[in-house]
N, C-alpha and C. Protein backbone atom coordinates (compact mmCIF):
# COMPACT_ATOMS: atom_id res chain seq x y z
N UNK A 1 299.70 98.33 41.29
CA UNK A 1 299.14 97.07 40.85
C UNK A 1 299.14 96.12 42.04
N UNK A 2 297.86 95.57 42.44
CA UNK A 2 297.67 94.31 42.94
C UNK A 2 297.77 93.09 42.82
N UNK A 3 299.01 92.15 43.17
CA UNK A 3 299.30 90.99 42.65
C UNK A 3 298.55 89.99 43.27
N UNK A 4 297.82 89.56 42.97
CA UNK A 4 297.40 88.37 44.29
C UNK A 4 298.47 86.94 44.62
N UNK A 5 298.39 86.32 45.54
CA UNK A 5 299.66 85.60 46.44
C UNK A 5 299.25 84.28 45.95
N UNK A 6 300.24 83.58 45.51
CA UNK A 6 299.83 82.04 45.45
C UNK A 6 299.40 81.52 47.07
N UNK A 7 298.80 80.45 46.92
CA UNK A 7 298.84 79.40 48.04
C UNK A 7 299.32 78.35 47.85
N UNK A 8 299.94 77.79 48.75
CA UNK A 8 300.31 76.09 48.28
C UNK A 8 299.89 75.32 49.19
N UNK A 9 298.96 74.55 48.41
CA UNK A 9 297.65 73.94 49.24
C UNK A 9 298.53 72.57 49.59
N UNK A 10 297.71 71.90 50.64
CA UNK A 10 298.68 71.40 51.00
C UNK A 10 298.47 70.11 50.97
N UNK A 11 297.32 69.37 50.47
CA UNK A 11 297.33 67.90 49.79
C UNK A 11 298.65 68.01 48.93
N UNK A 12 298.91 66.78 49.18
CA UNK A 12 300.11 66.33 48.16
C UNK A 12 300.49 64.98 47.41
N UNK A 13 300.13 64.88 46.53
CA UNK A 13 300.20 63.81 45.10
C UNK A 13 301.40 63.35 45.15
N UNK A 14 301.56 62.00 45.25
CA UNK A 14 302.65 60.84 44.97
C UNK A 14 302.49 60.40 43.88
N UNK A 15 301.36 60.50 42.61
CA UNK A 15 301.70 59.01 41.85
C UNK A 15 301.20 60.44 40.58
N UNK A 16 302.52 60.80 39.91
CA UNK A 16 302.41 61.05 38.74
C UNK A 16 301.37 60.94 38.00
N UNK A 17 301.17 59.76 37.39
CA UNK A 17 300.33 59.32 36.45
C UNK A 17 298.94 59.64 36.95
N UNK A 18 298.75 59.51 38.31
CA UNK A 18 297.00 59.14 38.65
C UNK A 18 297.06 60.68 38.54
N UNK A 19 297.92 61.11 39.02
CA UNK A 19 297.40 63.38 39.07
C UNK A 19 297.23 63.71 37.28
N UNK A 20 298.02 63.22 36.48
CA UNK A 20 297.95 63.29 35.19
C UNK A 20 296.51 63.05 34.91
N UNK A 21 296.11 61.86 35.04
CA UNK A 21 294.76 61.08 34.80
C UNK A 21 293.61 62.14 35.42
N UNK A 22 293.90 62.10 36.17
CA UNK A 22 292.74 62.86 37.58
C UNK A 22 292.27 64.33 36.30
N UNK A 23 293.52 64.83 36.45
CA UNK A 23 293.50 66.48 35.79
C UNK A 23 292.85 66.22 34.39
N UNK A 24 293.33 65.15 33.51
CA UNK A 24 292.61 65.19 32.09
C UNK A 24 291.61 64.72 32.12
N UNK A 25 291.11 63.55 33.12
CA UNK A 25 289.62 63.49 33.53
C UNK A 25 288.17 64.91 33.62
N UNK A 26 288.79 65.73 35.04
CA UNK A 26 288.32 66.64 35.01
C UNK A 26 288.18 67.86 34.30
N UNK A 27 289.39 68.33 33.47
CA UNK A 27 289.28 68.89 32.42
C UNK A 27 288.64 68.61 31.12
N UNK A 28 288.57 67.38 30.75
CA UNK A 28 287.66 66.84 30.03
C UNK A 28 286.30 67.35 30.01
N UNK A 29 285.55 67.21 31.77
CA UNK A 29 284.48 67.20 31.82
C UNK A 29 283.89 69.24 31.77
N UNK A 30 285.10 69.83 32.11
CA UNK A 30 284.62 71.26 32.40
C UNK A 30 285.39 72.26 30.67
N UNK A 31 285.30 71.11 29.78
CA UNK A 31 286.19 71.79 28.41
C UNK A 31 287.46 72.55 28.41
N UNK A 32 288.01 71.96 29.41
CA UNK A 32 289.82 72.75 29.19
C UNK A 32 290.69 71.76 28.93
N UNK A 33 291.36 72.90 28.18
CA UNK A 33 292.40 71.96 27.47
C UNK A 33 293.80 72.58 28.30
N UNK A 34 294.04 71.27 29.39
CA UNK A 34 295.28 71.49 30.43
C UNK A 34 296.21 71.53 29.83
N UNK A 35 297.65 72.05 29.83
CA UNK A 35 299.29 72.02 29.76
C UNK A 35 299.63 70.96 30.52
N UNK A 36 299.73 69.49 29.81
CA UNK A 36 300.68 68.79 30.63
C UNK A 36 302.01 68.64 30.44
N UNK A 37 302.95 68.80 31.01
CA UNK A 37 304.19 68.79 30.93
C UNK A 37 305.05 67.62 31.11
N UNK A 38 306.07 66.89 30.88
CA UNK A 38 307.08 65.70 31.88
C UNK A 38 307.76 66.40 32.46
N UNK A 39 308.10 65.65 33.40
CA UNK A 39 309.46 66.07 34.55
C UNK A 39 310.23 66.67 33.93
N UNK A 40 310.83 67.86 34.38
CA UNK A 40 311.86 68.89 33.88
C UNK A 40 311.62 69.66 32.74
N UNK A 41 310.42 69.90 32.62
CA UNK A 41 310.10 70.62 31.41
C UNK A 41 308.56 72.05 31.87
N UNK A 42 308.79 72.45 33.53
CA UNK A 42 308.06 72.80 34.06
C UNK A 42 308.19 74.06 33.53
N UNK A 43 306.63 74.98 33.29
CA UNK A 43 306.70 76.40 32.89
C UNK A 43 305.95 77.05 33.83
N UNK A 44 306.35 78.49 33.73
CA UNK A 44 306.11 79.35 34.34
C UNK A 44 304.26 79.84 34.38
N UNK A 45 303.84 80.06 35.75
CA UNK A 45 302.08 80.67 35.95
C UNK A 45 301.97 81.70 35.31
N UNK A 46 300.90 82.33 34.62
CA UNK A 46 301.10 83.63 34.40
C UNK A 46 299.64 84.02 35.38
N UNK A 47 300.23 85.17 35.94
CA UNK A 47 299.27 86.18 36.88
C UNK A 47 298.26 86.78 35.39
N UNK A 48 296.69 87.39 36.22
CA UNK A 48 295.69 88.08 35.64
C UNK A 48 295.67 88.86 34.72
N UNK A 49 297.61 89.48 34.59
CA UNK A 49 297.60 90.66 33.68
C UNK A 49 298.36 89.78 32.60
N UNK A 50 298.78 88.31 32.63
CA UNK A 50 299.25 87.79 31.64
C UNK A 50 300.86 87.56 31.94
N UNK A 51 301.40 88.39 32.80
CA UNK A 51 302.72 88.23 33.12
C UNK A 51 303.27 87.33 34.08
N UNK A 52 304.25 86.72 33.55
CA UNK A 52 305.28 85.20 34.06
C UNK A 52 305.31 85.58 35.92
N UNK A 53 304.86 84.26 36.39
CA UNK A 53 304.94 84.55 37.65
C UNK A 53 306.28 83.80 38.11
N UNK A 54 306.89 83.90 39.14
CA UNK A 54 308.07 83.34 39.39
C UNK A 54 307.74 81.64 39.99
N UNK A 55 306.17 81.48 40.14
CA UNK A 55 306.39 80.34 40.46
C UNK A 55 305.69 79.32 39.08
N UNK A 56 306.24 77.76 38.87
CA UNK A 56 306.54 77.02 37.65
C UNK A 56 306.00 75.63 38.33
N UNK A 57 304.83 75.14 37.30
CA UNK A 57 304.42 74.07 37.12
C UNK A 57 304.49 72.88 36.35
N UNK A 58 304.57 71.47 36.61
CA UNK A 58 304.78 70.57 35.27
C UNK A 58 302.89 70.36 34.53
N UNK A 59 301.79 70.70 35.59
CA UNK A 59 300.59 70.74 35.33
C UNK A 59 299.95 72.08 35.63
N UNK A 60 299.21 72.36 34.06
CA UNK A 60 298.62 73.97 34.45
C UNK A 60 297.25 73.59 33.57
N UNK A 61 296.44 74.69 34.57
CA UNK A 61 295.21 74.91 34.01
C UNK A 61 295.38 76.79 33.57
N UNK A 62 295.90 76.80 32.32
CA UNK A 62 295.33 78.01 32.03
C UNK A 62 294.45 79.16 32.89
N UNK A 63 294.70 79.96 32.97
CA UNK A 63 293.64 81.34 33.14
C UNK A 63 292.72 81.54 32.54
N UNK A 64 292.66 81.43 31.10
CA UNK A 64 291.76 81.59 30.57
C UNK A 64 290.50 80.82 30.55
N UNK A 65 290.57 79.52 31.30
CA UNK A 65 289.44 78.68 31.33
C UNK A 65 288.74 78.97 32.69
N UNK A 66 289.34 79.62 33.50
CA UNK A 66 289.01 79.98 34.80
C UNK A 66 287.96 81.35 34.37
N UNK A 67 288.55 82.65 34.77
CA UNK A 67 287.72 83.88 34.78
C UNK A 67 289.06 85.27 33.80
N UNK A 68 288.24 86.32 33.42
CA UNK A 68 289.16 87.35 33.37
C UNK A 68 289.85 88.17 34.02
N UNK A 69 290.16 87.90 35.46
CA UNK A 69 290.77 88.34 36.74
C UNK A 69 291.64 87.04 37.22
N UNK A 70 291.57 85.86 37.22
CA UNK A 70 292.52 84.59 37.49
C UNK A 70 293.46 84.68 37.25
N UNK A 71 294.51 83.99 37.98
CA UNK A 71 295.86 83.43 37.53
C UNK A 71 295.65 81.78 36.82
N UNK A 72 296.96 81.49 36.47
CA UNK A 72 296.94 80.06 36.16
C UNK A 72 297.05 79.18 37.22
N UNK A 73 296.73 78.06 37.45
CA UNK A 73 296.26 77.33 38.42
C UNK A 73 297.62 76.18 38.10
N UNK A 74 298.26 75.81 39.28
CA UNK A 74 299.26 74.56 38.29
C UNK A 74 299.88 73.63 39.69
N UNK A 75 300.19 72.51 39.01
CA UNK A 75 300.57 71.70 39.84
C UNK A 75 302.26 71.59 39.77
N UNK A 76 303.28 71.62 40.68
CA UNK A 76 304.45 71.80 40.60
C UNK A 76 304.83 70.40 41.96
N UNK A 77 305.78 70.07 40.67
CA UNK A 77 306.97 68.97 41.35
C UNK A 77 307.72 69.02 42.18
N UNK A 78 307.87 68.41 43.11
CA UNK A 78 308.90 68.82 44.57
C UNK A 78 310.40 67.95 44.38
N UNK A 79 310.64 68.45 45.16
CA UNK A 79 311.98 67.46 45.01
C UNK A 79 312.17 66.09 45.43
N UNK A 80 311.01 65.84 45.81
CA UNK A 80 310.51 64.21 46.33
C UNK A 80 310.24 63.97 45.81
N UNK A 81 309.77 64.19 44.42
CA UNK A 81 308.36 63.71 43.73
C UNK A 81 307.30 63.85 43.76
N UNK A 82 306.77 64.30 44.83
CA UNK A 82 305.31 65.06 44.84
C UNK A 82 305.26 66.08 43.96
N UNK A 83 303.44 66.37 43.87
CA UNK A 83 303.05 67.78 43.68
C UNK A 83 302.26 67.86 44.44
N UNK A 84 302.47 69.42 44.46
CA UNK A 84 301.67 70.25 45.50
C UNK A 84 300.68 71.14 44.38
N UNK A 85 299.51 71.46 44.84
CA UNK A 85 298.27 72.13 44.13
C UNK A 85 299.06 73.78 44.48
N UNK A 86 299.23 74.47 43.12
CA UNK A 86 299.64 76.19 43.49
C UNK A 86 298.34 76.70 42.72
N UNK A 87 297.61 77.78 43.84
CA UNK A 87 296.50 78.61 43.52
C UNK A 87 296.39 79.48 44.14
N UNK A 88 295.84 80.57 42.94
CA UNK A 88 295.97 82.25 43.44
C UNK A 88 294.58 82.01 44.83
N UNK A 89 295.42 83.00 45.75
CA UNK A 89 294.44 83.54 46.75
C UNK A 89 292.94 83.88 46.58
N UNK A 90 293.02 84.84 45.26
CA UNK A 90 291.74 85.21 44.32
C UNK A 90 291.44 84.34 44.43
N UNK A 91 291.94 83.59 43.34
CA UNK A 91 290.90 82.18 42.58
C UNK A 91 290.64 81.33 43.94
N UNK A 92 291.35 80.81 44.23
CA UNK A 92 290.63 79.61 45.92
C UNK A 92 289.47 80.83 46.38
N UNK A 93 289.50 81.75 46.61
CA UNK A 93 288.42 82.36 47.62
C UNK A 93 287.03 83.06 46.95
N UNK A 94 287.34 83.60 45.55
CA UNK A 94 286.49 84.53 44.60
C UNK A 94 285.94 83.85 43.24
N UNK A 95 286.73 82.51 42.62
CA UNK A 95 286.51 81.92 41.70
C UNK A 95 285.55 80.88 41.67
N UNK A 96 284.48 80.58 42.01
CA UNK A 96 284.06 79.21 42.12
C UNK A 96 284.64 78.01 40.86
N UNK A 97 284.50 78.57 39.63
CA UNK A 97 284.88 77.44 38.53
C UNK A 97 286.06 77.09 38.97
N UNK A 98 287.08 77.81 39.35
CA UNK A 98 288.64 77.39 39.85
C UNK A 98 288.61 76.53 41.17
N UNK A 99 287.42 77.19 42.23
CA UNK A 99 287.41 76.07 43.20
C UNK A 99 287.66 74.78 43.04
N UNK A 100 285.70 74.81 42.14
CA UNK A 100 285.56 73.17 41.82
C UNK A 100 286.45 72.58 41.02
N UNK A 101 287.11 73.19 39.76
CA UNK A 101 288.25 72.47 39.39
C UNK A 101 289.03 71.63 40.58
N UNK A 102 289.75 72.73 41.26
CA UNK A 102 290.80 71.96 42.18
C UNK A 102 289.97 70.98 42.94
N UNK A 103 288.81 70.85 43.45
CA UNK A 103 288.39 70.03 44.49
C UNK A 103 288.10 68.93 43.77
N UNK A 104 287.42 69.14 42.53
CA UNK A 104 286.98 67.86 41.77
C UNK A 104 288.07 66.78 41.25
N UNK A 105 289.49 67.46 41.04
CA UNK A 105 290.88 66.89 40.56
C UNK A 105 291.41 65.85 41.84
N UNK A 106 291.14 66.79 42.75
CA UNK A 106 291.17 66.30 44.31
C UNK A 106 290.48 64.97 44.64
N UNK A 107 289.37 64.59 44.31
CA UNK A 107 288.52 64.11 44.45
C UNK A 107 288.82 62.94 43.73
N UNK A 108 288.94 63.14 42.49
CA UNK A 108 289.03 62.11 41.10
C UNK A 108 290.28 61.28 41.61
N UNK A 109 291.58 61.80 41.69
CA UNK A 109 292.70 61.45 41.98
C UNK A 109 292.68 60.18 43.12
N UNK A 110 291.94 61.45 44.58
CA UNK A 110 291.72 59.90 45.47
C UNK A 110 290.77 58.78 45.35
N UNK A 111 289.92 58.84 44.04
CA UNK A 111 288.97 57.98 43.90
C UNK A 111 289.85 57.03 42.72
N UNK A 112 290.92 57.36 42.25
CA UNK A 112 291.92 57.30 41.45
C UNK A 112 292.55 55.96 42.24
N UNK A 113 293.45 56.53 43.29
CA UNK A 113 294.00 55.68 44.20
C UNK A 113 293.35 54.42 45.17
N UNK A 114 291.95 54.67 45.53
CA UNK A 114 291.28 53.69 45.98
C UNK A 114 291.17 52.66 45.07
N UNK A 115 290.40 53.06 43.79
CA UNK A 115 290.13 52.05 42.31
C UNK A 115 291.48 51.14 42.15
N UNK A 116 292.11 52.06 42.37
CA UNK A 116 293.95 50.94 42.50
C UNK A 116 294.30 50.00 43.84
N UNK A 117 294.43 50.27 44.65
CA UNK A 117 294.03 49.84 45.74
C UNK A 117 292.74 48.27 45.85
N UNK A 118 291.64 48.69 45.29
CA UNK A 118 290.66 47.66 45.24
C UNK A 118 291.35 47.05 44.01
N UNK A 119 291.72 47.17 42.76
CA UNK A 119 291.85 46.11 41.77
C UNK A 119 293.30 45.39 42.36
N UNK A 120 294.00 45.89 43.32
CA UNK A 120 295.10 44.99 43.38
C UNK A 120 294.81 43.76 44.71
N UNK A 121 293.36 43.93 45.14
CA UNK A 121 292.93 42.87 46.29
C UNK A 121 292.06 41.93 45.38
N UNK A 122 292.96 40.79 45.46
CA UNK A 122 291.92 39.56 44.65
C UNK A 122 290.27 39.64 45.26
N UNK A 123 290.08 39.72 46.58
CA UNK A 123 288.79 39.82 47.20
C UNK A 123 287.82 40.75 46.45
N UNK A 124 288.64 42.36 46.22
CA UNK A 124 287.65 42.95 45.64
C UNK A 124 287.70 43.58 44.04
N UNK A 125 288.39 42.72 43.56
CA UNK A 125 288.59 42.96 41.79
C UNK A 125 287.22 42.96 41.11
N UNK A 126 287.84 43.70 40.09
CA UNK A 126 285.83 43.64 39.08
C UNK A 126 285.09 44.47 39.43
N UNK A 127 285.19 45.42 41.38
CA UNK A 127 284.40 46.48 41.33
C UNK A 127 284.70 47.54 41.09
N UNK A 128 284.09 49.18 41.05
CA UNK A 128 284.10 49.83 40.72
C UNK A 128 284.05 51.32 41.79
N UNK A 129 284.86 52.24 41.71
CA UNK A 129 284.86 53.04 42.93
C UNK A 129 284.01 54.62 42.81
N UNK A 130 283.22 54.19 43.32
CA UNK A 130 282.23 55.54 43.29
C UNK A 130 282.28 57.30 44.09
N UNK A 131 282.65 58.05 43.42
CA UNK A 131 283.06 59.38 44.53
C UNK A 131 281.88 60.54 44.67
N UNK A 132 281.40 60.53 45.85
CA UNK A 132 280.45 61.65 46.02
C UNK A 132 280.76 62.50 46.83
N UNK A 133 280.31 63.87 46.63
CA UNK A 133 280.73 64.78 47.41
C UNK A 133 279.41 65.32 48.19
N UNK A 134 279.67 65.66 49.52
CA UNK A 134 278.22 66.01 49.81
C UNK A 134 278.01 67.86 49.76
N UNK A 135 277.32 68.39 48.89
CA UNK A 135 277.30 69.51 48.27
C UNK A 135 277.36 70.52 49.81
N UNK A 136 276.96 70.52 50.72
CA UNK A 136 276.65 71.27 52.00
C UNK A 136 278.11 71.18 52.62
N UNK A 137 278.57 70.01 52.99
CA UNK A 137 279.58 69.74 54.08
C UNK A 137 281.31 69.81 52.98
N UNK A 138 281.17 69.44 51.60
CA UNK A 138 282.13 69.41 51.06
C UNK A 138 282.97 68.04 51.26
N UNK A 139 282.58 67.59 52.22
CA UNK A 139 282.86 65.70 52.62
C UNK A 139 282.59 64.88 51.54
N UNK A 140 283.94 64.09 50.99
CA UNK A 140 283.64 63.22 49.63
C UNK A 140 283.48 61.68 50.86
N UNK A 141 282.30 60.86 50.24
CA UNK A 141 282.24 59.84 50.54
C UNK A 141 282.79 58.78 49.04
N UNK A 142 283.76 57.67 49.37
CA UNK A 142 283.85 56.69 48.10
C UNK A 142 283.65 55.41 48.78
N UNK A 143 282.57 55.18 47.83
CA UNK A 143 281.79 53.46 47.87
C UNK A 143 282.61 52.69 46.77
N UNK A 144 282.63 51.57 47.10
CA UNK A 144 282.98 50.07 46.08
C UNK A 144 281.54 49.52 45.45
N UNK A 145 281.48 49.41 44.25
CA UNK A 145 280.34 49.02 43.84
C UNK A 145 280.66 47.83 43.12
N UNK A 146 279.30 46.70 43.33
CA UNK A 146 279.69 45.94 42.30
C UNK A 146 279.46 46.29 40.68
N UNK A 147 280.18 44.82 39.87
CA UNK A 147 279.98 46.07 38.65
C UNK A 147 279.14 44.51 37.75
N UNK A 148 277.68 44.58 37.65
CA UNK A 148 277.15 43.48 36.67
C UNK A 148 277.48 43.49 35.42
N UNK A 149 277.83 41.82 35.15
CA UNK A 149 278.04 42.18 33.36
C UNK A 149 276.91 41.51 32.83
């Protein structure tokens, strides 16, 4: 049997809540229904054949929303407080739906943190933070927009 190897990608999330937000955002939009967990209540990945992998997330995206060869995709707590993104080798290189998951979570999160960032500057309150990705280069550009009422 062929196990495939986690990776532990190596962006890394400080603010709880916005990775929470980010993940039920994007899951929202691609119909999965994520495992969110609180602190200390982290469970175990399961690999392609269904069996407990030794490494444990407080945020998982199921396998099953990915492909029938995937592992579970999950975000795990450090001892700082971060999370780090854990994803099978497979899935980052062979999965596209698992790609864009992670990149789009990626994406949301730091468009997450800017939107926070701008509402806490009196100068630029009221606007709105826009995230594009450029489909060729994979380069997210985020604009401030105004927002008319």
């Amino acid at each position: 049997m062929n196990v495939s190897e986690y990776l532990l990608v190596q962006t890394v999330y400080d603010d709880e809540a916005l990775l929470r937000q980010a993940i039920a955002t994007v899951c929202k939009e691609y119909v999965i229904r994520p495992e969110l967990f609180q602190v200390g209540e982290e469970q175990s990945l399961h690999g392609y054949l269904g069996e407990k992998r030794p490494e444990s997330a407080q945020f998982i995206i199921p396998k099953r929303y990915l492909s029938w060869l995937s592992n579970d995709i999950g975000w795990q707590r450090l001892p700082n407080g971060t999370y780090r993104l854990i994803i099978s080798e497979y899935d980052q290189n062979h999965v596209e739906r698992a790609r864009r998951i992670t990149e789009d979570v990626d994406v949301e999160y730091q468009r997450l943190l800017v939107e926070r960032q701008v509402q806490k500057s009196i100068r630029l309150r009221g606007r709105r933070v826009i995230a594009q990705r450029d489909a060729k280069t994979g380069v997210v550009q985020l604009r401030i927009q105004n927002v008319r009422v």
